[in-house]
Protein backbone atom coordinates (compact mmCIF):
# COMPACT_ATOMS: atom_id res chain seq x y z
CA UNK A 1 -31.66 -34.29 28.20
CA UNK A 2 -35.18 -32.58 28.98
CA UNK A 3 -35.62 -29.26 29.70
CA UNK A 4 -35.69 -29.20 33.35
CA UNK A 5 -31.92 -30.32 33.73
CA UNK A 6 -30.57 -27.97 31.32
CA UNK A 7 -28.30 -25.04 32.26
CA UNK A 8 -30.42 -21.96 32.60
CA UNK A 9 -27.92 -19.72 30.83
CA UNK A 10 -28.22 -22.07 28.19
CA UNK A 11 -32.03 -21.47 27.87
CA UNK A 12 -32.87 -19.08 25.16
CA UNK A 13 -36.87 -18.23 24.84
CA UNK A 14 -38.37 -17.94 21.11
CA UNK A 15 -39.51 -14.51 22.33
CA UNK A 16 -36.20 -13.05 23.66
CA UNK A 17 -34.72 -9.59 21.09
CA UNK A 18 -31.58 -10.70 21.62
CA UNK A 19 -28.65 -9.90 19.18
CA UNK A 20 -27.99 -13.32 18.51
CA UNK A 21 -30.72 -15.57 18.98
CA UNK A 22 -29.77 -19.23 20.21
CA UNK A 23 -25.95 -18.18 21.85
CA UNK A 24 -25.66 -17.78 25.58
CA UNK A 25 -24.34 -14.93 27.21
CA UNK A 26 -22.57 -16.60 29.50
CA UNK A 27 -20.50 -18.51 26.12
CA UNK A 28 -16.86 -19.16 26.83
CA UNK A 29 -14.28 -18.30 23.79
CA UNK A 30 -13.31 -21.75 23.26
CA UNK A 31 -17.26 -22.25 23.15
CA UNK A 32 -17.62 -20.15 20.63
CA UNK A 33 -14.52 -20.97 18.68
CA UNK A 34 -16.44 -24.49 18.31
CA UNK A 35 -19.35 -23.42 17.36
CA UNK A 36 -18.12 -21.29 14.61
CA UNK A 37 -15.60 -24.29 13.38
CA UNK A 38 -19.23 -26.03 13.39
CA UNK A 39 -21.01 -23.10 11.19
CA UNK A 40 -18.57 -23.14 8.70
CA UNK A 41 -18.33 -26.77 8.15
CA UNK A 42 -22.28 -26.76 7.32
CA UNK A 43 -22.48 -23.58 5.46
CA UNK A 44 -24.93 -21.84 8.43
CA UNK A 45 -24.96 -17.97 7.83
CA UNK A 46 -26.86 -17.12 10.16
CA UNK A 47 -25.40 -18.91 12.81
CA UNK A 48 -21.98 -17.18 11.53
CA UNK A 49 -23.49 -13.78 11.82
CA UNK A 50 -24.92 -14.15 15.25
CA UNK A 51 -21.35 -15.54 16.62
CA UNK A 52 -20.11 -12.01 15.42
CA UNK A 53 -21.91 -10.11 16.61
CA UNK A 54 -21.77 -11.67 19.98
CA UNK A 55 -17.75 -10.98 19.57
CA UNK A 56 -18.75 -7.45 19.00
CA UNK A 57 -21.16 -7.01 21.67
CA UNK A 58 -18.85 -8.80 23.99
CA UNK A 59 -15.95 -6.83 23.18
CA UNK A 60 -13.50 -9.62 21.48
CA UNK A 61 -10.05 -7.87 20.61
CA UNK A 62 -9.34 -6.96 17.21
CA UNK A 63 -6.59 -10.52 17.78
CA UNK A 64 -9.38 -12.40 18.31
CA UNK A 65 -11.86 -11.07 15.55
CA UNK A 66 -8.86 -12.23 13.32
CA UNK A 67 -8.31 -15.67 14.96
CA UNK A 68 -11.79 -16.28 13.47
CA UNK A 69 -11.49 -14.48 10.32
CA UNK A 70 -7.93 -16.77 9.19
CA UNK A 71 -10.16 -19.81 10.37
CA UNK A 72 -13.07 -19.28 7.89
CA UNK A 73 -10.76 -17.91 5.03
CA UNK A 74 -8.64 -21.20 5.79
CA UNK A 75 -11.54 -23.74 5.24
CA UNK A 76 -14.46 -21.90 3.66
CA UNK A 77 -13.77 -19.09 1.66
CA UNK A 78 -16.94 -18.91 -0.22
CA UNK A 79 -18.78 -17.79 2.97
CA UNK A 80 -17.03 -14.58 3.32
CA UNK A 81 -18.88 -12.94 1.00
CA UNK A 82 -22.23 -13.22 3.15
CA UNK A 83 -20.16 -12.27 5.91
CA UNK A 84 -19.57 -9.30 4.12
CA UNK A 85 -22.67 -8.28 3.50
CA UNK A 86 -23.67 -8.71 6.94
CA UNK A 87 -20.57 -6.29 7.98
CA UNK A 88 -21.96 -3.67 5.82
CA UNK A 89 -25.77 -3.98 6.99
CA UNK A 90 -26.39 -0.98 9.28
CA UNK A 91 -29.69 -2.96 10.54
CA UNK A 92 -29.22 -2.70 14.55
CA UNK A 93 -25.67 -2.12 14.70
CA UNK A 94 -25.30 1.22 15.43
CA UNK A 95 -28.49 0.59 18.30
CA UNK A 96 -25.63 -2.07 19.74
CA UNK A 97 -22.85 0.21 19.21
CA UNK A 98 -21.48 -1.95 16.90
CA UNK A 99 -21.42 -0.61 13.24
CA UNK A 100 -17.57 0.13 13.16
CA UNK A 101 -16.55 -2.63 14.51
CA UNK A 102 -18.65 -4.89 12.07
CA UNK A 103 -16.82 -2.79 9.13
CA UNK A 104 -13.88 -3.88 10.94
CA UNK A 105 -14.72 -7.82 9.50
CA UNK A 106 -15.12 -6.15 6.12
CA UNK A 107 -11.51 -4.74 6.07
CA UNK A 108 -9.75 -7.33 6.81
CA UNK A 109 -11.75 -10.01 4.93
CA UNK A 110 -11.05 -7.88 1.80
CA UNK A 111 -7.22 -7.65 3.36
CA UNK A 112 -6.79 -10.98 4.01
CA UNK A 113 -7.76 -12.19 0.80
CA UNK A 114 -5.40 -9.41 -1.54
CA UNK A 115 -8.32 -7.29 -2.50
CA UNK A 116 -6.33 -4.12 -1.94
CA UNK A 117 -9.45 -1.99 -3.78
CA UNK A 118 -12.36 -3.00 -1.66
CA UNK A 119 -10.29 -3.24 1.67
CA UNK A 120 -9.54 0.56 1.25
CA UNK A 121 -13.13 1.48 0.15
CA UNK A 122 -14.05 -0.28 3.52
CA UNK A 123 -11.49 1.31 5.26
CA UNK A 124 -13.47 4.77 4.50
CA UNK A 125 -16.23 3.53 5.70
CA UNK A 126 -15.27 2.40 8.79
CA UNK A 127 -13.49 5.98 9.36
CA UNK A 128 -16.36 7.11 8.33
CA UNK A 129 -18.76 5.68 10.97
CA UNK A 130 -16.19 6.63 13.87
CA UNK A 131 -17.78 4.70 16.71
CA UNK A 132 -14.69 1.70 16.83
CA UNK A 133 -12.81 1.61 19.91
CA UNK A 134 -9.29 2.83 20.04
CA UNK A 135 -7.77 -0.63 19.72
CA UNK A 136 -9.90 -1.30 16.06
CA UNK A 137 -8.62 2.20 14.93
CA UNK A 138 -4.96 1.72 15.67
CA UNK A 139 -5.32 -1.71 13.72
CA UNK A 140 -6.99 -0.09 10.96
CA UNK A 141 -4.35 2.81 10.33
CA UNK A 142 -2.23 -0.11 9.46
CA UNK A 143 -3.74 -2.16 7.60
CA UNK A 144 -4.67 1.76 5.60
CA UNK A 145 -1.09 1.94 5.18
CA UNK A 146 -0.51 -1.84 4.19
CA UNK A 147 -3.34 -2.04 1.56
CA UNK A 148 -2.54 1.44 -0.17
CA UNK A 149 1.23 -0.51 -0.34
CA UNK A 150 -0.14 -3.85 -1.56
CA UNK A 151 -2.38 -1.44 -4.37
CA UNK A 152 0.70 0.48 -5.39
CA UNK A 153 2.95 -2.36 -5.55
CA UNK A 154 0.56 -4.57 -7.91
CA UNK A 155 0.06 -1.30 -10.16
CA UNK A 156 3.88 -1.46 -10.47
CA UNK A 157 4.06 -4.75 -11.31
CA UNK A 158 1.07 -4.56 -13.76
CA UNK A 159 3.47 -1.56 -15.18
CA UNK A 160 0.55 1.48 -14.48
CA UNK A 161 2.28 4.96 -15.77
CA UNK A 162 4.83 5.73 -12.96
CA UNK A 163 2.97 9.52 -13.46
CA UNK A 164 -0.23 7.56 -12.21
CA UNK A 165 1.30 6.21 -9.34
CA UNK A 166 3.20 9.35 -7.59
CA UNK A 167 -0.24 10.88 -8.07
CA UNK A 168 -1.52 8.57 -5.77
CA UNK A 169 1.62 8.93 -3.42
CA UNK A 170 0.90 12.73 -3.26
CA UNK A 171 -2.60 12.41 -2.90
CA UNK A 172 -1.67 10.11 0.58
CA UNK A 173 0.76 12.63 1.62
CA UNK A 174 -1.62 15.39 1.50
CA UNK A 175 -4.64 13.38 3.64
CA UNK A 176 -1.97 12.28 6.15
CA UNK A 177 -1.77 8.91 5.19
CA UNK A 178 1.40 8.15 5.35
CA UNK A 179 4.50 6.01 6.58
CA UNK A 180 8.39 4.85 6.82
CA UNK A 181 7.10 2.37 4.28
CA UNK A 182 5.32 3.94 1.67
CA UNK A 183 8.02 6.83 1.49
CA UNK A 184 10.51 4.16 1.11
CA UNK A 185 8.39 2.54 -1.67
CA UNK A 186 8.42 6.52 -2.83
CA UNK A 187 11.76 6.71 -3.23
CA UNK A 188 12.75 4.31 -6.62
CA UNK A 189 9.11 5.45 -7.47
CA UNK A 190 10.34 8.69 -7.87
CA UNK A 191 13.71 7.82 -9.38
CA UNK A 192 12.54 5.65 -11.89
CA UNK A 193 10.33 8.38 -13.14
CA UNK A 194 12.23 11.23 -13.25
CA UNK A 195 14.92 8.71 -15.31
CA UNK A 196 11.90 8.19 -18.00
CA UNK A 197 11.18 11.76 -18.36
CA UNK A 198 15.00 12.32 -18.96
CA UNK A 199 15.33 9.77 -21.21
CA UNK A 200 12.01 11.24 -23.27
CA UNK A 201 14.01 14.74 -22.91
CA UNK A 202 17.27 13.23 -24.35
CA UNK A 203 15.64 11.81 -27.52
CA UNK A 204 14.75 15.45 -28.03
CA UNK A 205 18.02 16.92 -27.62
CA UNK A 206 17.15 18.67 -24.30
CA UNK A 207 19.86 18.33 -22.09
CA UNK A 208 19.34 21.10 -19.64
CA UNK A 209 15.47 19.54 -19.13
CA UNK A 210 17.11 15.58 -18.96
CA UNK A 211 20.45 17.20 -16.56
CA UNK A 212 17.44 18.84 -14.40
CA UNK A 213 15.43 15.42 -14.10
CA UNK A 214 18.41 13.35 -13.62
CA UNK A 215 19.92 15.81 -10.42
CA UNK A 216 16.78 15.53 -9.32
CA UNK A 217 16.78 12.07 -9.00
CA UNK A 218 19.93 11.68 -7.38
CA UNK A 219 18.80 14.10 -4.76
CA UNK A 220 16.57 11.18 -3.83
CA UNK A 221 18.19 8.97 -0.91
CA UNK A 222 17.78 5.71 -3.02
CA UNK A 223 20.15 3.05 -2.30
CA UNK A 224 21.57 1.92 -5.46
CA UNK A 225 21.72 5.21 -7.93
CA UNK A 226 23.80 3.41 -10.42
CA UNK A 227 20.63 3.15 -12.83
CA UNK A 228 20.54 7.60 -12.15
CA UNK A 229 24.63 7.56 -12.92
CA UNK A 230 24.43 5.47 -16.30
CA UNK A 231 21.76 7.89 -17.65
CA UNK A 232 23.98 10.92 -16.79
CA UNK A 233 26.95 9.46 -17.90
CA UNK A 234 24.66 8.61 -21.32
CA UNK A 235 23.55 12.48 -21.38
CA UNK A 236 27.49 13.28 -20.94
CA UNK A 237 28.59 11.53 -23.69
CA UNK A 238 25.36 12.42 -26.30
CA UNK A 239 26.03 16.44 -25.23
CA UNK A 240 29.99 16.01 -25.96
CA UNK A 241 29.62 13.92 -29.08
CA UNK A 242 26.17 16.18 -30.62
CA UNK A 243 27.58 18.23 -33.79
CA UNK A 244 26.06 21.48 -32.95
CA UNK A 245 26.81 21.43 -29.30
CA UNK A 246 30.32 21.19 -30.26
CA UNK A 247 29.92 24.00 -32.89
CA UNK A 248 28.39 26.60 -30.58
CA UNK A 249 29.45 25.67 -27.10
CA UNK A 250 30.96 28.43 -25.29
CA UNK A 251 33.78 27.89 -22.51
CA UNK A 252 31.33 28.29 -19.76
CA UNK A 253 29.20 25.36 -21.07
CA UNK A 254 32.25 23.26 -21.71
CA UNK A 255 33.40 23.98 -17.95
CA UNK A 256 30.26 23.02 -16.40
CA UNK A 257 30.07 19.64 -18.73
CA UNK A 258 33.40 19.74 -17.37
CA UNK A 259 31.83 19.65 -13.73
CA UNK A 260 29.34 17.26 -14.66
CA UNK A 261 32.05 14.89 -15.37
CA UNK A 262 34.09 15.30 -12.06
CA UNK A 263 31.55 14.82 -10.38
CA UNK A 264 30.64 11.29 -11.49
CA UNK A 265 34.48 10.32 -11.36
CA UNK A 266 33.95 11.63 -7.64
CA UNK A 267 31.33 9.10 -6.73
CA UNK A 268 33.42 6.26 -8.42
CA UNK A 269 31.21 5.90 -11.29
CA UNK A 270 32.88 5.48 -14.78
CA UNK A 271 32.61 3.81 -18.10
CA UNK A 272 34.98 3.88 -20.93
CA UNK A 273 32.51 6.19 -23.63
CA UNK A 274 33.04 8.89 -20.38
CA UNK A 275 36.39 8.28 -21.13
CA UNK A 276 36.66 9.05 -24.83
CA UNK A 277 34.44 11.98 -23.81
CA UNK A 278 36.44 13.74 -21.68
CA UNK A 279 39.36 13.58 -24.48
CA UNK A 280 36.98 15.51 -26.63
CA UNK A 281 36.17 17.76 -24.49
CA UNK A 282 39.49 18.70 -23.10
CA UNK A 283 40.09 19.15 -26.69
CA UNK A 284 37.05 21.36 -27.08
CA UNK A 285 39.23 23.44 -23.91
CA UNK A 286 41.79 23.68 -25.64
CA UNK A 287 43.46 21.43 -22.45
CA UNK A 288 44.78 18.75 -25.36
């Protein structure tokens, strides 16, 4: 086909400062969606970068932006680094308006691919640059709130200090960033590390410091406490059965181990060393 019977939208002069050389304005989605299925088959960068920033400039949805992103991450993974880089290249982007939503890509490239680190690092920068429209900013508060979960969860499982981690929790709570989700992750957190400090307490005979840590815990909503009830059941039984406990106690002391017995008979937890303790210790009354 020569020239002359070409489209004129399709027409593209060497001299034009266009965003993205070589792309019509008038290019339909499915268009598009071709010619980036085309780029990443034959490794073209540059024809990558100027199909996104023709979705920027042409206001594509967030949806959209995505549809692409899944596409490239699907077949050619090893391009997403350029992509990337291109994101993160203030070069004209802020002239087109542009820069937050290019830091946008960066997020959820890092999301999409589990790299919980650099996707919240880019997340601050794209807060940072505050020129997104309201529909990248809604998307980005959660993705904010699913990558600090996808962080804390793999710390978990890679066993950082539980200390470390409720740090970070508080830290969150105290910039805002927070959700139904991460205070339920919060909650077994919290649990689980109020049960080590008892246990570290215990060890050391202190069973005011491990009864403190352990009510604390079950002040926590979590759903299955029975982990929180063995360890006070375990502090029961090591206060009733420790020699010089049972040399100096006082009434008082007896009757609020006393208490502290009851009260895990009231919530239907019980194990048979709770029940040889509670024969001592009615003997220590003088009940026996």
């Amino acid at each position: 086909m020569n020239k002359a019977a070409e489209p004129i939208e399709n027409l593209m002069p060497e001299e034009s400062n266009s965003p993205y050389p070589g792309l019509s304005e008038k290019m339909t989605r499915a268009e598009l969606s071709q010619k980036l299925k085309d780029a990443v088959a034959q490794n073209q960068i540059k024809l990558l970068e100027s199909l996104f920033c023709f979705m920027l400039v042409n206001e594509y949805s967030p949806e959209q932006i995505n549809q692409e992103l899944d596409y490239i991450r699907a077949n050619n993974s090893a391009i997403q680094d350029s992509l990337i880089r291109w994101s993160e290249e203030p070069k004209g982007k802020k002239k087109l308006k542009i820069a937050g939503k290019a830091a946008f890509i960066a997020v959820m490239i890092h999301y999409g691919n589990g790299s919980f680190v650099p996707a919240i690092k880019a997340i601050e920068r794209f807060y940072a640059l505050g020129d997104a429209p309201h529909e990248f900013t809604e998307a980005i508060d959660e993705i904010q709130i699913s990558s600090w979960l996808g962080l804390l969860n793999h710390e978990l499982e890679n066993q950082v200090p539980l200390k470390n981690i409720i740090r970070q929790l508080e830290a969150l709570r105290l910039k805002h960033i927070w959700s139904k989700d991460l205070a339920m992750f919060a909650i077994p957190v919290t649990t689980a590390y109020f049960r080590e400090q008892a246990k570290e307490k215990l060890l050391d005979g202190d069973f005011i410091g491990t009864y403190r840590d352990l009510e604390q815990a079950l002040r926590l909503p979590e759903e299955d406490k029975s982990e929180t009830y063995q360890a006070y059941a375990d502090c029961i039984v090591r206060q009733v059965n420790d020699p010089l406990f049972r040399s100096r106690a006082i009434k008082p002391e007896l009757e609020k181990l006393s208490a502290k017995m009851e009260y895990l008979h009231e919530v239907d937890f019980w194990t048979p060393e709770l029940d040889i303790g509670r024969f001592h210790l009615k003997n220590m009354l003088g009940d026996i």
